[in-house]
N, C-alpha and C. Protein backbone atom coordinates (compact mmCIF):
# COMPACT_ATOMS: atom_id res chain seq x y z
N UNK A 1 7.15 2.86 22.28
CA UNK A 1 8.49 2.49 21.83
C UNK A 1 8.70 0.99 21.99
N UNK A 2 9.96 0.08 21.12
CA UNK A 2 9.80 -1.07 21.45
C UNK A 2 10.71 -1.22 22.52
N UNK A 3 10.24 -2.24 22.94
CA UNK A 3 10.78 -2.78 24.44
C UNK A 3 12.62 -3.27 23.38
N UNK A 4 13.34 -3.11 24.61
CA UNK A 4 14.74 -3.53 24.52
C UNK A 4 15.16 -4.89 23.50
N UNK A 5 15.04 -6.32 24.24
CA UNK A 5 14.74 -7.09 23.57
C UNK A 5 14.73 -7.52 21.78
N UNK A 6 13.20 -6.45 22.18
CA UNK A 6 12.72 -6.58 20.93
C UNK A 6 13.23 -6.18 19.70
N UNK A 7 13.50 -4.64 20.17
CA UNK A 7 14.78 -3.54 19.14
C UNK A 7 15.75 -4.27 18.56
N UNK A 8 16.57 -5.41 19.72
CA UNK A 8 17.60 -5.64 19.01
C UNK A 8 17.04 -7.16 18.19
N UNK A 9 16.33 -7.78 18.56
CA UNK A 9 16.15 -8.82 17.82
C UNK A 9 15.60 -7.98 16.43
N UNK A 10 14.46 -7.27 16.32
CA UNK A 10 14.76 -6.34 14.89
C UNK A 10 15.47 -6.16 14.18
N UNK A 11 16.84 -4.95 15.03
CA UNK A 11 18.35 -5.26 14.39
C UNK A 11 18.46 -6.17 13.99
N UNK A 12 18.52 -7.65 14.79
CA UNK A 12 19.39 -9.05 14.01
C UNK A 12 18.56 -9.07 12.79
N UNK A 13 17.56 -9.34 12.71
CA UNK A 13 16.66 -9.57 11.39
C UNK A 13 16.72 -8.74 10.16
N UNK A 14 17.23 -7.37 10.69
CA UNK A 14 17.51 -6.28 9.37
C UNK A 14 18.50 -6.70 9.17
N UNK A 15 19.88 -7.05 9.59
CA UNK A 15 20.79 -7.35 9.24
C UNK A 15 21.18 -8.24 8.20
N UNK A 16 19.97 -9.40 9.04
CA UNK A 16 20.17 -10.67 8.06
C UNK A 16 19.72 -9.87 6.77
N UNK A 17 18.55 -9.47 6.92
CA UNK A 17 17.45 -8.80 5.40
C UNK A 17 18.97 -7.93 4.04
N UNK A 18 19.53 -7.06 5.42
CA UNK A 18 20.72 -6.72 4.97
C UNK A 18 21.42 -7.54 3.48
N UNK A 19 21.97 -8.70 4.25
CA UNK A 19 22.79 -9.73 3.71
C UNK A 19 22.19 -10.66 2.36
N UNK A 20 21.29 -10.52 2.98
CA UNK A 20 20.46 -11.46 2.16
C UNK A 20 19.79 -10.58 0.61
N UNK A 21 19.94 -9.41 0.66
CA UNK A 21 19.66 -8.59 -0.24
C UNK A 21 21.09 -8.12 -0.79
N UNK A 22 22.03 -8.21 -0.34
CA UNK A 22 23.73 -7.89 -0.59
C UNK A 22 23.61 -6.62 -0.55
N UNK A 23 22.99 -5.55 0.57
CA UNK A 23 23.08 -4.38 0.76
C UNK A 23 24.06 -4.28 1.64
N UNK A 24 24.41 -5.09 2.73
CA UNK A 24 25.20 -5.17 4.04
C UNK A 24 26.94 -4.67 3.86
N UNK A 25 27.41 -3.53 4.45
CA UNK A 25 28.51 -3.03 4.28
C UNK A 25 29.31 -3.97 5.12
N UNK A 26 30.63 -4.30 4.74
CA UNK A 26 31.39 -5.03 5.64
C UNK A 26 31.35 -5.24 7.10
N UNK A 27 31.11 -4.12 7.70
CA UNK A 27 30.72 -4.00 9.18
C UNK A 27 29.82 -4.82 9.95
N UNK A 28 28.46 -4.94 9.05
CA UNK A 28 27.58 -5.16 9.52
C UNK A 28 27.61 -6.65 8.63
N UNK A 29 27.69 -7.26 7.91
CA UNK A 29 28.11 -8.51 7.40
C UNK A 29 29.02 -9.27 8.32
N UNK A 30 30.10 -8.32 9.24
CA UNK A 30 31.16 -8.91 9.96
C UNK A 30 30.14 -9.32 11.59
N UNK A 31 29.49 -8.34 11.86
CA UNK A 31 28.27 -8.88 12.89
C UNK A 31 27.41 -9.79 12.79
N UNK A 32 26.55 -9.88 11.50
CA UNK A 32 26.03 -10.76 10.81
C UNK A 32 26.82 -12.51 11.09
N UNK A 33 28.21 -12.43 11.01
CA UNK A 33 28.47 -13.60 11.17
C UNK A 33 28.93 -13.89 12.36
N UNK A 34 28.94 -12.95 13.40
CA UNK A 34 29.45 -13.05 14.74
C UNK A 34 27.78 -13.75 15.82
N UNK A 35 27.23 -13.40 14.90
CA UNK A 35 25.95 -13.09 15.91
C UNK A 35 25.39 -14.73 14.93
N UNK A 36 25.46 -15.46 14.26
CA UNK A 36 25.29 -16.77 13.73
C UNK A 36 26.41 -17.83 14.25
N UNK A 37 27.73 -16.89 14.88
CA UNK A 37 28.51 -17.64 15.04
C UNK A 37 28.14 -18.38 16.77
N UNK A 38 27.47 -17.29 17.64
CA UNK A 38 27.17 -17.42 18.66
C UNK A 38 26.18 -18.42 18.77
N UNK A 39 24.78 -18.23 17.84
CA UNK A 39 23.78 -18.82 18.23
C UNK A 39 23.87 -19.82 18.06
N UNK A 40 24.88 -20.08 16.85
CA UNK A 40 25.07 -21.84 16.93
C UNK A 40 25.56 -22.56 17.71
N UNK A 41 26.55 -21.59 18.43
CA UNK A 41 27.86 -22.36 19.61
C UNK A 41 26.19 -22.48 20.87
N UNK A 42 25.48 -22.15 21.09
CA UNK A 42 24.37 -22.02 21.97
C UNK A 42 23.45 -22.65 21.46
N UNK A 43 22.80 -22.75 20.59
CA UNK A 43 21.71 -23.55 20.30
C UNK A 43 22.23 -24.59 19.51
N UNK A 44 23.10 -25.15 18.81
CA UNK A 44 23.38 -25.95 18.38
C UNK A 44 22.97 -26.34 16.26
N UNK A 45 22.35 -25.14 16.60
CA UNK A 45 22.24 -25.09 14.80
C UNK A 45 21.96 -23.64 14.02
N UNK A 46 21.72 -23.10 12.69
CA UNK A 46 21.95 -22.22 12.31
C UNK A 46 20.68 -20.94 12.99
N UNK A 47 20.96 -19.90 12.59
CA UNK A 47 19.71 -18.96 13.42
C UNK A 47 19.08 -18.51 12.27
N UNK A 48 17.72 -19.04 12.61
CA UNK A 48 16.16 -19.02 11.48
C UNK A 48 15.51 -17.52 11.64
N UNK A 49 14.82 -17.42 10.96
CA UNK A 49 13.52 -16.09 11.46
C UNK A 49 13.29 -16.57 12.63
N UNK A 50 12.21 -17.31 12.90
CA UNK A 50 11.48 -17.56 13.82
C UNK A 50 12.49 -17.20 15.53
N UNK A 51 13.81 -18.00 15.03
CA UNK A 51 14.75 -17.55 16.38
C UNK A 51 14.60 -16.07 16.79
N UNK A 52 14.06 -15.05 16.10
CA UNK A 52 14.51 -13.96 16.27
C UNK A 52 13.06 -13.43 17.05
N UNK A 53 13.22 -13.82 18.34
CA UNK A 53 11.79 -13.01 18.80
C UNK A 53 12.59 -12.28 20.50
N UNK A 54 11.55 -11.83 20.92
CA UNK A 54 12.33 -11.15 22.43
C UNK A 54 12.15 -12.70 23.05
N UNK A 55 12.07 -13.45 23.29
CA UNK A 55 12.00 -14.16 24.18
C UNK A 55 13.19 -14.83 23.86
N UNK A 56 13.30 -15.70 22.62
CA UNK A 56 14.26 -16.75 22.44
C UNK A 56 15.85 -15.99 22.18
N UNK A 57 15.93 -14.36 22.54
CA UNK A 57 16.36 -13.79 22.25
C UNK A 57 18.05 -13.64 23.16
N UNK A 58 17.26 -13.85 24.16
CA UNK A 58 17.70 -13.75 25.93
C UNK A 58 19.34 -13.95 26.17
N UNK A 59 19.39 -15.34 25.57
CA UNK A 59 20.63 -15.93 25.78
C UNK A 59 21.46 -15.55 25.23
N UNK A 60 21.18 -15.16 23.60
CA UNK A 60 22.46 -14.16 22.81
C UNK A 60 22.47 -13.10 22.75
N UNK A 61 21.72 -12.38 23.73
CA UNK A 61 22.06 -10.50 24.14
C UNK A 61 22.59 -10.82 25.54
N UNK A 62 23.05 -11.99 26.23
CA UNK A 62 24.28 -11.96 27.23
C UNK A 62 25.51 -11.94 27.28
N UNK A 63 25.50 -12.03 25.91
CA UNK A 63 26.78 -11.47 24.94
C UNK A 63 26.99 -10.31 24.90
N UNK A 64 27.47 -9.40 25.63
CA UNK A 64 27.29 -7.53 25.82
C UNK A 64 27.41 -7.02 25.15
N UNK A 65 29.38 -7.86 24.13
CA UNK A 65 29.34 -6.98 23.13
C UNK A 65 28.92 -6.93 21.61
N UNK A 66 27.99 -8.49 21.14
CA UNK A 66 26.67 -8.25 20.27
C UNK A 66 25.34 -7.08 21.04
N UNK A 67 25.38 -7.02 22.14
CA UNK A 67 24.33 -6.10 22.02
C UNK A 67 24.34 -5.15 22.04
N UNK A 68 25.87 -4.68 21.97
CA UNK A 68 26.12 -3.55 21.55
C UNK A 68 26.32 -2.81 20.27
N UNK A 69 26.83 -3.78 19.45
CA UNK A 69 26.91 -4.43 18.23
C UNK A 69 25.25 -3.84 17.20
N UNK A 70 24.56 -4.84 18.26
CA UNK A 70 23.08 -4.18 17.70
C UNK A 70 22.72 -2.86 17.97
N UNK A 71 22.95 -2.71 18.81
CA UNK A 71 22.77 -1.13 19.33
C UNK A 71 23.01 -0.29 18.31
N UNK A 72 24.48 -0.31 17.67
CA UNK A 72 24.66 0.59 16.85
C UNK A 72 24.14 0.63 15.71
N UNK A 73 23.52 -0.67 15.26
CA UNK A 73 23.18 -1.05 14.41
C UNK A 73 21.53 -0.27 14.04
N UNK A 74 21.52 -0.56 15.68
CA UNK A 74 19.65 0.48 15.45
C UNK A 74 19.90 2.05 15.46
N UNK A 75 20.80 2.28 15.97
CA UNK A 75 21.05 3.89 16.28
C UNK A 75 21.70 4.58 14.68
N UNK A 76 21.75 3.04 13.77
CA UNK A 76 22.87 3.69 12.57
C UNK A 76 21.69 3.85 11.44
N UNK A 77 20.67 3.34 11.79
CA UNK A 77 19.83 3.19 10.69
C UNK A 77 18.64 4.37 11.00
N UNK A 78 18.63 4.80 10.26
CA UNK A 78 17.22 6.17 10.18
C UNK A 78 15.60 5.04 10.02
N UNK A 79 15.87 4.21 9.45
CA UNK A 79 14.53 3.37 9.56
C UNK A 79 14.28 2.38 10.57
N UNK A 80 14.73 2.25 11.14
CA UNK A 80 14.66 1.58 12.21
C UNK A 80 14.32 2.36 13.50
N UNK A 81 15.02 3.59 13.86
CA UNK A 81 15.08 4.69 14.35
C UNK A 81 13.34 5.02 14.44
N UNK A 82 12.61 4.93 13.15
CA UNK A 82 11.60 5.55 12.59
C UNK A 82 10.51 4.73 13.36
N UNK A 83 10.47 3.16 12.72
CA UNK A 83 9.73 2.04 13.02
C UNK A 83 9.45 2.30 14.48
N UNK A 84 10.61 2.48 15.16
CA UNK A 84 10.46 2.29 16.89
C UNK A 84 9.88 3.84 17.19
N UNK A 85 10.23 4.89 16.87
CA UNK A 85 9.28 5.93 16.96
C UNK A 85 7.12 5.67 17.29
N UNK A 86 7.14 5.42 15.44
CA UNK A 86 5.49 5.20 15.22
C UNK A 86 5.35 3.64 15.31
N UNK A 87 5.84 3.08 15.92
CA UNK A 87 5.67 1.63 16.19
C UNK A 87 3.75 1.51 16.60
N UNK A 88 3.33 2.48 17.06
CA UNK A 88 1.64 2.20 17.14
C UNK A 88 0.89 2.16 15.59
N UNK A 89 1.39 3.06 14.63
CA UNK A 89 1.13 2.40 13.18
C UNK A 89 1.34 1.29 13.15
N UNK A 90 2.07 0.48 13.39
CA UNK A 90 2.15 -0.96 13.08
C UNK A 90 1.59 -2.40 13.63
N UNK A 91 1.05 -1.96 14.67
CA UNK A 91 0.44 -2.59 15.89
C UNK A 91 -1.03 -2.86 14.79
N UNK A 92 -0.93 -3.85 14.56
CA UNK A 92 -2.85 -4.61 14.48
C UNK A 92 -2.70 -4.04 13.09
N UNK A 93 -1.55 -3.98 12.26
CA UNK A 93 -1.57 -3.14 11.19
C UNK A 93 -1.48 -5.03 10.16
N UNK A 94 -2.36 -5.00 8.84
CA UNK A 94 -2.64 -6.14 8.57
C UNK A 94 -1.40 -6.31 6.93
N UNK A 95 -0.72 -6.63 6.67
CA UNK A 95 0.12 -6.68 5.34
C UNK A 95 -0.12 -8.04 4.27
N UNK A 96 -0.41 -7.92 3.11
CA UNK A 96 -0.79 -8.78 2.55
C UNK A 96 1.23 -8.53 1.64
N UNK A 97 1.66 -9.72 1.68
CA UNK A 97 2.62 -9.95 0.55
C UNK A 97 2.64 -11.33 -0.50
N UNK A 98 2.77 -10.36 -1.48
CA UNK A 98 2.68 -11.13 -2.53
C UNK A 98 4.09 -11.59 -3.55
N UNK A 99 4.59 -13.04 -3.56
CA UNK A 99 5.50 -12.80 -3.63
C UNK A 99 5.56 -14.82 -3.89
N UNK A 100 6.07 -15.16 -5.32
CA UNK A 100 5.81 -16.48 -5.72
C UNK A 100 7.28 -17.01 -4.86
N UNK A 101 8.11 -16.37 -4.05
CA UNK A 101 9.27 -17.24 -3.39
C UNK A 101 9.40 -16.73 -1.90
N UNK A 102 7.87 -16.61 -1.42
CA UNK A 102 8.22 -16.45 0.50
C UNK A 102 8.66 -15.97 0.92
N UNK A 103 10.13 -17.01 0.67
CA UNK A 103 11.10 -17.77 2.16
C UNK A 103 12.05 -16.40 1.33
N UNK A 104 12.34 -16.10 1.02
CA UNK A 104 12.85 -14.96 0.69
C UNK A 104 12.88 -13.48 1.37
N UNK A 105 11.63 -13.21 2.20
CA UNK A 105 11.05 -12.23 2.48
C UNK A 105 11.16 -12.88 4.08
N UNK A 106 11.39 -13.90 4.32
CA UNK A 106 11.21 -14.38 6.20
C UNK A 106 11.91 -13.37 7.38
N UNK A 107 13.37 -12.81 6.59
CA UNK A 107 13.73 -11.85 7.63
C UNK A 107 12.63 -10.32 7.52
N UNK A 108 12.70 -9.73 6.62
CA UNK A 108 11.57 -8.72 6.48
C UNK A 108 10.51 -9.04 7.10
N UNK A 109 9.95 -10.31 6.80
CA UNK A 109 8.24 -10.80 7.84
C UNK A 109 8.62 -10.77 8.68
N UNK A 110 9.67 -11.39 9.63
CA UNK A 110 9.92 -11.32 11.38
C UNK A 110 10.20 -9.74 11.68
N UNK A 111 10.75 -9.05 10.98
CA UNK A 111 11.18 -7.16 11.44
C UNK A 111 9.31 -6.39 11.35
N UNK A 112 8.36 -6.72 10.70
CA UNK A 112 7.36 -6.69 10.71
C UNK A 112 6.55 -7.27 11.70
N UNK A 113 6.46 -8.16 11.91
CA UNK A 113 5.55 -8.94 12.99
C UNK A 113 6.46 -8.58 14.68
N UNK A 114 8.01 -8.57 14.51
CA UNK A 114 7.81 -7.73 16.30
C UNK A 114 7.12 -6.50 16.29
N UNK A 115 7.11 -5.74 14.98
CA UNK A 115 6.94 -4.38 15.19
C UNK A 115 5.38 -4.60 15.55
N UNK A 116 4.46 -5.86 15.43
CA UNK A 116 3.27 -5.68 15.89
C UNK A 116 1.62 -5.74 14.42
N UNK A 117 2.65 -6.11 13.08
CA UNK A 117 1.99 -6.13 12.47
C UNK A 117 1.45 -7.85 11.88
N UNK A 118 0.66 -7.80 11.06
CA UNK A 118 0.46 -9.27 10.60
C UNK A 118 0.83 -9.40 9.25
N UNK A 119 1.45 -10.19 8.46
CA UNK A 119 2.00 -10.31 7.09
C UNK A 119 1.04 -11.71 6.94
N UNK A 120 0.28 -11.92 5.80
CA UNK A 120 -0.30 -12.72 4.84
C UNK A 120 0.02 -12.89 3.38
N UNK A 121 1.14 -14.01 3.68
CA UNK A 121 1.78 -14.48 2.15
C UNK A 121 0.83 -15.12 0.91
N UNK A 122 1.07 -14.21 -0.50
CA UNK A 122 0.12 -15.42 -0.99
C UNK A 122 1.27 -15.55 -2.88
N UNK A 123 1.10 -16.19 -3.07
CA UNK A 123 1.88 -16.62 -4.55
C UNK A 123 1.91 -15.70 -5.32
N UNK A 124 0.98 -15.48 -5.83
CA UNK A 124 0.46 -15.07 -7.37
C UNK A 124 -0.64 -13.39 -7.13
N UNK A 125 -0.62 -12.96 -8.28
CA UNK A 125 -1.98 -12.45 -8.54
C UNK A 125 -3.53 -12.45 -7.75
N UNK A 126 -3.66 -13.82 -8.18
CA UNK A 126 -5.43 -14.46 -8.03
C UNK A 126 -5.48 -14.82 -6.61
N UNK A 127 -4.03 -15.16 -6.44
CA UNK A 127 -4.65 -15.23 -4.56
C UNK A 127 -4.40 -13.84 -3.51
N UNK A 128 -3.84 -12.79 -4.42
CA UNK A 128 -3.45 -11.37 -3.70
C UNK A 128 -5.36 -11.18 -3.57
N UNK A 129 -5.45 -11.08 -4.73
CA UNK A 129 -7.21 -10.60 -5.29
C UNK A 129 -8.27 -11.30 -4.15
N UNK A 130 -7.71 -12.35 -3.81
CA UNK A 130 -9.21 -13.27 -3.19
C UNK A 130 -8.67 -12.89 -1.89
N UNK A 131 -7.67 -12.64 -1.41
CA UNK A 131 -7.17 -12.46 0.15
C UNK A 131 -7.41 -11.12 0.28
N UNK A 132 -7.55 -10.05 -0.61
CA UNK A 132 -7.83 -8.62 -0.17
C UNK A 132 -9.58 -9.03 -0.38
N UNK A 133 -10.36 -9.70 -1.08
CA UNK A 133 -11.60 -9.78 -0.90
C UNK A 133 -12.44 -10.18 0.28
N UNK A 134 -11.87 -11.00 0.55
CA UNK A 134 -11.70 -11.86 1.99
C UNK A 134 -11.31 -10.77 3.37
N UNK A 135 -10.57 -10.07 3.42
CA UNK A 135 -10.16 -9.16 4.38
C UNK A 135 -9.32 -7.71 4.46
N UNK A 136 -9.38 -7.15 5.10
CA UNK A 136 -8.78 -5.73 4.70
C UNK A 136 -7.32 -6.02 5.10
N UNK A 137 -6.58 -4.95 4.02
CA UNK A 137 -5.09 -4.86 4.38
C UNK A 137 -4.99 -3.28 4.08
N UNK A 138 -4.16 -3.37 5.10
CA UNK A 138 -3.47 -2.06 4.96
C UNK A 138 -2.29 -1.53 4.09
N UNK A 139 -1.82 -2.54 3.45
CA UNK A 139 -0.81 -2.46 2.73
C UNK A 139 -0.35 -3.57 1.75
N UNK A 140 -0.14 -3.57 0.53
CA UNK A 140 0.55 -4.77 -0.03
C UNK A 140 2.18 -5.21 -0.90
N UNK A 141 2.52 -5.61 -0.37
CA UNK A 141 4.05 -5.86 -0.87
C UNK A 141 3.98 -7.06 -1.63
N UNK A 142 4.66 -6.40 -2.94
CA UNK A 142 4.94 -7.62 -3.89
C UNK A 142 5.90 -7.64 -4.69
N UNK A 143 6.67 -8.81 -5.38
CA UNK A 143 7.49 -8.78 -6.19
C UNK A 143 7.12 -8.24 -7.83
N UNK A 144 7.67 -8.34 -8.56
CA UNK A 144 7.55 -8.13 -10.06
C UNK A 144 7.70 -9.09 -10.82
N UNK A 145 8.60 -9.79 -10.92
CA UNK A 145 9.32 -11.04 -11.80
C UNK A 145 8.49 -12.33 -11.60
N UNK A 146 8.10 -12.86 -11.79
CA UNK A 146 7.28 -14.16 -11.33
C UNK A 146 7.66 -15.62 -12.53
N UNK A 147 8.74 -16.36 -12.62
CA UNK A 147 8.84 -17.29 -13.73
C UNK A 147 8.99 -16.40 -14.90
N UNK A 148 10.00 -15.41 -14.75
CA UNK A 148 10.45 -14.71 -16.00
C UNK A 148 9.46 -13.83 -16.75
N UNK A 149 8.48 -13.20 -15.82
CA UNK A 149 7.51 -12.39 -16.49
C UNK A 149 7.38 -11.68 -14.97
N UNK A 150 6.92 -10.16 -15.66
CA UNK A 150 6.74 -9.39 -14.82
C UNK A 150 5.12 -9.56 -13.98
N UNK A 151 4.94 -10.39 -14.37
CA UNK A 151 3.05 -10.44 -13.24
C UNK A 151 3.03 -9.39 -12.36
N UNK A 152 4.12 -9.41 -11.48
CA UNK A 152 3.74 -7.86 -10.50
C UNK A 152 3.40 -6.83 -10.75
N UNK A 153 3.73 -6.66 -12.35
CA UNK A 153 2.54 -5.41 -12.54
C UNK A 153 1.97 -4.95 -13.09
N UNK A 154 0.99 -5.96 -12.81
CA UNK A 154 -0.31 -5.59 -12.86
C UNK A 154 -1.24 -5.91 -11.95
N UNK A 155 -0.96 -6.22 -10.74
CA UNK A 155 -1.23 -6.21 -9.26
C UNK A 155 -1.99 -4.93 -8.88
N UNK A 156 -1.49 -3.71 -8.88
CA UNK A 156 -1.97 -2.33 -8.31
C UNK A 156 -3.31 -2.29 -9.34
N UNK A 157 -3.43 -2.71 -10.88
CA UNK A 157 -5.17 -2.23 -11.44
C UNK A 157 -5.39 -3.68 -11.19
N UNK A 158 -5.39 -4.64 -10.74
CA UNK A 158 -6.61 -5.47 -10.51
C UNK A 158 -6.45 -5.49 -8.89
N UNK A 159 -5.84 -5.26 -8.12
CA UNK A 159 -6.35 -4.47 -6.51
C UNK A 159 -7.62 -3.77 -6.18
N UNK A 160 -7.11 -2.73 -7.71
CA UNK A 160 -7.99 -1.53 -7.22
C UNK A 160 -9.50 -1.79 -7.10
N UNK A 161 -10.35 -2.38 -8.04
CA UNK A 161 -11.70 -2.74 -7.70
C UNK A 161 -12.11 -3.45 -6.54
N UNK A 162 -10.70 -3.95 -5.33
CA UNK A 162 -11.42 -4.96 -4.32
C UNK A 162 -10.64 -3.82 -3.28
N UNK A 163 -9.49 -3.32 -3.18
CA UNK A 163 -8.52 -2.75 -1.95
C UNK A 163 -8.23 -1.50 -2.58
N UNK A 164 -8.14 -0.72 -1.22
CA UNK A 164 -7.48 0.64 -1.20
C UNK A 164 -5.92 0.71 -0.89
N UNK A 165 -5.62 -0.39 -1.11
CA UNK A 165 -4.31 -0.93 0.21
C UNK A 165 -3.28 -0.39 -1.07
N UNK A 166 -2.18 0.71 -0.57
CA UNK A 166 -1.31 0.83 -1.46
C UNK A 166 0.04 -0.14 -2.12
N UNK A 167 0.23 -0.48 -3.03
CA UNK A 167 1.13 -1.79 -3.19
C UNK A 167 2.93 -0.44 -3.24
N UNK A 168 3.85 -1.94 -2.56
CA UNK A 168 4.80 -1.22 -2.75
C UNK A 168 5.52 -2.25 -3.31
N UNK A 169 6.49 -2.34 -3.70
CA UNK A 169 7.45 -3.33 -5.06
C UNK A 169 8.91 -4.05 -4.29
N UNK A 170 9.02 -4.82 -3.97
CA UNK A 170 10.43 -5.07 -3.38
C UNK A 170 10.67 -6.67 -3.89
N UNK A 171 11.75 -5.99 -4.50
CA UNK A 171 12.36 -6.32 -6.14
C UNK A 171 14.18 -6.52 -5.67
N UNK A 172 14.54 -7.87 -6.63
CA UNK A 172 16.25 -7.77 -6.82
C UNK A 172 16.62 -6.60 -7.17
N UNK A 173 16.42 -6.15 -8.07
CA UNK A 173 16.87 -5.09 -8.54
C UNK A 173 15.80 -4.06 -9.33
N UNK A 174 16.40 -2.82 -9.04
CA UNK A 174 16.04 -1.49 -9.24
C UNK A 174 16.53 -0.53 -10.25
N UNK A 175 16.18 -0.08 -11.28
CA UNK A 175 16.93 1.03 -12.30
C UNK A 175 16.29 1.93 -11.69
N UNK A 176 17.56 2.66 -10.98
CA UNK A 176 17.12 4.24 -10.27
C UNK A 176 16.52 5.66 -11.35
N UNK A 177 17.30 5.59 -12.66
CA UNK A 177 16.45 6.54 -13.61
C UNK A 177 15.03 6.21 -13.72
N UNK A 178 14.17 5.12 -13.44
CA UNK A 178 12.98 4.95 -13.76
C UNK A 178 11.57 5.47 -12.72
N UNK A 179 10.83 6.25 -13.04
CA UNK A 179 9.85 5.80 -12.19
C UNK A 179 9.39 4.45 -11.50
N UNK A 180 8.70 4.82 -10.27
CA UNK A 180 8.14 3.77 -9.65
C UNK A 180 6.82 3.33 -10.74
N UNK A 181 6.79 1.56 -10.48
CA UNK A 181 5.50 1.53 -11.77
C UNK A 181 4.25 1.88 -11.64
N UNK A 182 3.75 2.21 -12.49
CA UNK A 182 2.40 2.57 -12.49
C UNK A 182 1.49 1.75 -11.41
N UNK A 183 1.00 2.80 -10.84
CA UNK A 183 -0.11 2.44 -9.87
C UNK A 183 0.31 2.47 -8.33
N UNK A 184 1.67 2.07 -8.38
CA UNK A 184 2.31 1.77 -6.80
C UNK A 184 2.63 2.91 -6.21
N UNK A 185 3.12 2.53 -4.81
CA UNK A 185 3.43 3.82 -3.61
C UNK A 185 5.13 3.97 -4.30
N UNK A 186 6.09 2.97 -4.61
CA UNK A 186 7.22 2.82 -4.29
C UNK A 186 8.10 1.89 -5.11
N UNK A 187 9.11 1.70 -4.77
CA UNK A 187 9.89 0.57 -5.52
C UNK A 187 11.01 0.21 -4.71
N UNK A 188 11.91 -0.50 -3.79
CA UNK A 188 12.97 -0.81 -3.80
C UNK A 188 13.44 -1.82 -4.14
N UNK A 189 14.83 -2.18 -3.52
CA UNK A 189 15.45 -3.55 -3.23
C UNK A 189 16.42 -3.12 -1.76
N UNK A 190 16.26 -2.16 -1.65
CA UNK A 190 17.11 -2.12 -0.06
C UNK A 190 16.00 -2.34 1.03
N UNK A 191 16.20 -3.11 2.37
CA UNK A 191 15.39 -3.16 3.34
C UNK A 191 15.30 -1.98 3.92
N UNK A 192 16.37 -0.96 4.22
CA UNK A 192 15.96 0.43 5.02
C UNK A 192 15.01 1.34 3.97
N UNK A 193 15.14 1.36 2.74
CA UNK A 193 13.91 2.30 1.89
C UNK A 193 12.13 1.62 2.30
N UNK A 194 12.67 0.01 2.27
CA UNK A 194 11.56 -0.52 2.58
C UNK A 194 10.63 -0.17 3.78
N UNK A 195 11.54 -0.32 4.98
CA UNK A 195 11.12 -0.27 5.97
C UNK A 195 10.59 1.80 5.84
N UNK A 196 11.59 2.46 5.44
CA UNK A 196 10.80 3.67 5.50
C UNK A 196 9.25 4.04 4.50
N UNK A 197 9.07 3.36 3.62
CA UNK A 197 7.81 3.51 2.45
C UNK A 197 7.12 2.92 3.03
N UNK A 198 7.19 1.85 4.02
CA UNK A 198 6.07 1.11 4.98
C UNK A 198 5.58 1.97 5.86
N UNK A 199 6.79 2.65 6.83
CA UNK A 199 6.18 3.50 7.41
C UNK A 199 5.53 4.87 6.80
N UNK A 200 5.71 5.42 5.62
CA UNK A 200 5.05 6.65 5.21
C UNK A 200 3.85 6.17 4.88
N UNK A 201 3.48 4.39 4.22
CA UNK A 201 1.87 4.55 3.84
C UNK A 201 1.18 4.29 4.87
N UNK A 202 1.65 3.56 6.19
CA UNK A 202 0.92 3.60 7.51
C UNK A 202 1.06 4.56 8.00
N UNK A 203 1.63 6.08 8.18
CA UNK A 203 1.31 6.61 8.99
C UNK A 203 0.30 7.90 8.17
N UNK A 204 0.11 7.22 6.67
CA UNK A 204 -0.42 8.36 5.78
C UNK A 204 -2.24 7.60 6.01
N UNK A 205 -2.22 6.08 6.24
CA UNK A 205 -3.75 4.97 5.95
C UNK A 205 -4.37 5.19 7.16
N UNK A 206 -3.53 4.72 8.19
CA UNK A 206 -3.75 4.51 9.59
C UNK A 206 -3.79 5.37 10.53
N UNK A 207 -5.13 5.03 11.08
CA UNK A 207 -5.91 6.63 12.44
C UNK A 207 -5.43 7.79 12.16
């Protein structure tokens, strides 16, 4: 299970992922700015990914009632709930994302890497291809849209001759009548579907 700490710095990071995707219900948008409002009055500037680890964590869970705040926040979410369950799936677990705008994905990469996994960003296509040649992944996350063309998919048939690694899609937006596209595990744009399709292809790949 994850250590204390850690859980809630998770929370903060889904939250942000939350916001930053405009999934975040008023509630948790209203924490969202309580918990930015703090770290700044304390550290003196805005709160990054990187802020969000158990260590640098310390000073704004002495705030009781943000960490309570988070609390509910982990206890409200079924994927999160999940993550901290099979958290040994994720441990040494390797993620290739593909995705031509990153910094976009930084709260999702930090809710990933406490859980113990490694995320390897790469642009395009041709560098998904040479980084699964280069090393095994257990999984690959990528966008669709790339400069007004869908490039993402066609990611899952030129994978397939180098990786077994199932691709999953996390996308602005989603038309729920549609199938997921050809070849992939999945499709969202919410971080809790995300976080649960991560955990079903690791606990379907892994030992």
């Amino acid at each position: 299970m994850v250590e204390l700490a850690s859980a809630l710095a998770i929370a903060t990071s889904y939250i942000a992922s939350l916001v930053a995707q405009e999934c975040a219900a008023g509630a948790v948008a209203a924490t969202w700015t309580r918990i930015k409002t703090v770290f700044t009055a304390q550290a003196g500037r805005e709160l990054a990914p990187q802020d969000t680890t158990a260590a640098s964590f310390a000073a704004l869970l002495e705030r009781s009632e943000l960490a309570q705040e988070l609390q509910t926040i982990l206890e409200g979410s079924s994927a999160l709930r999940r993550a901290a369950r099979v958290q040994e799936v994720f441990r040494g677990a390797a993620i290739l994302w593909c995705d031509d705008h990153p910094e976009n994905n930084e709260w999702e990469c930090t809710i990933l890497k406490l859980l113990g996994a490694s995320v390897t960003p790469v642009l395009d296509n041709s560098e998904a291809i040479g980084a699964a040649k280069a090393s095994h992944f257990d999984l690959v996350l990528s966008d669709i849209d790339r400069g007004g063309r869908p490039e993402g998919l066609s990611l899952p048939s030129r994978l397939k001759p180098v990786s077994e690694a199932r691709v999953i899609y996390y996308v602005g937006t989603v038309d729920p009548t549609l199938p997921p596209p050809e070849g992939s595990f999945g499709i969202t744009r919410h971080p809790e579907e995300l976080i649960h399709l991560i955990c079903d292809v690791l606990e379907r790949t892994r030992f």
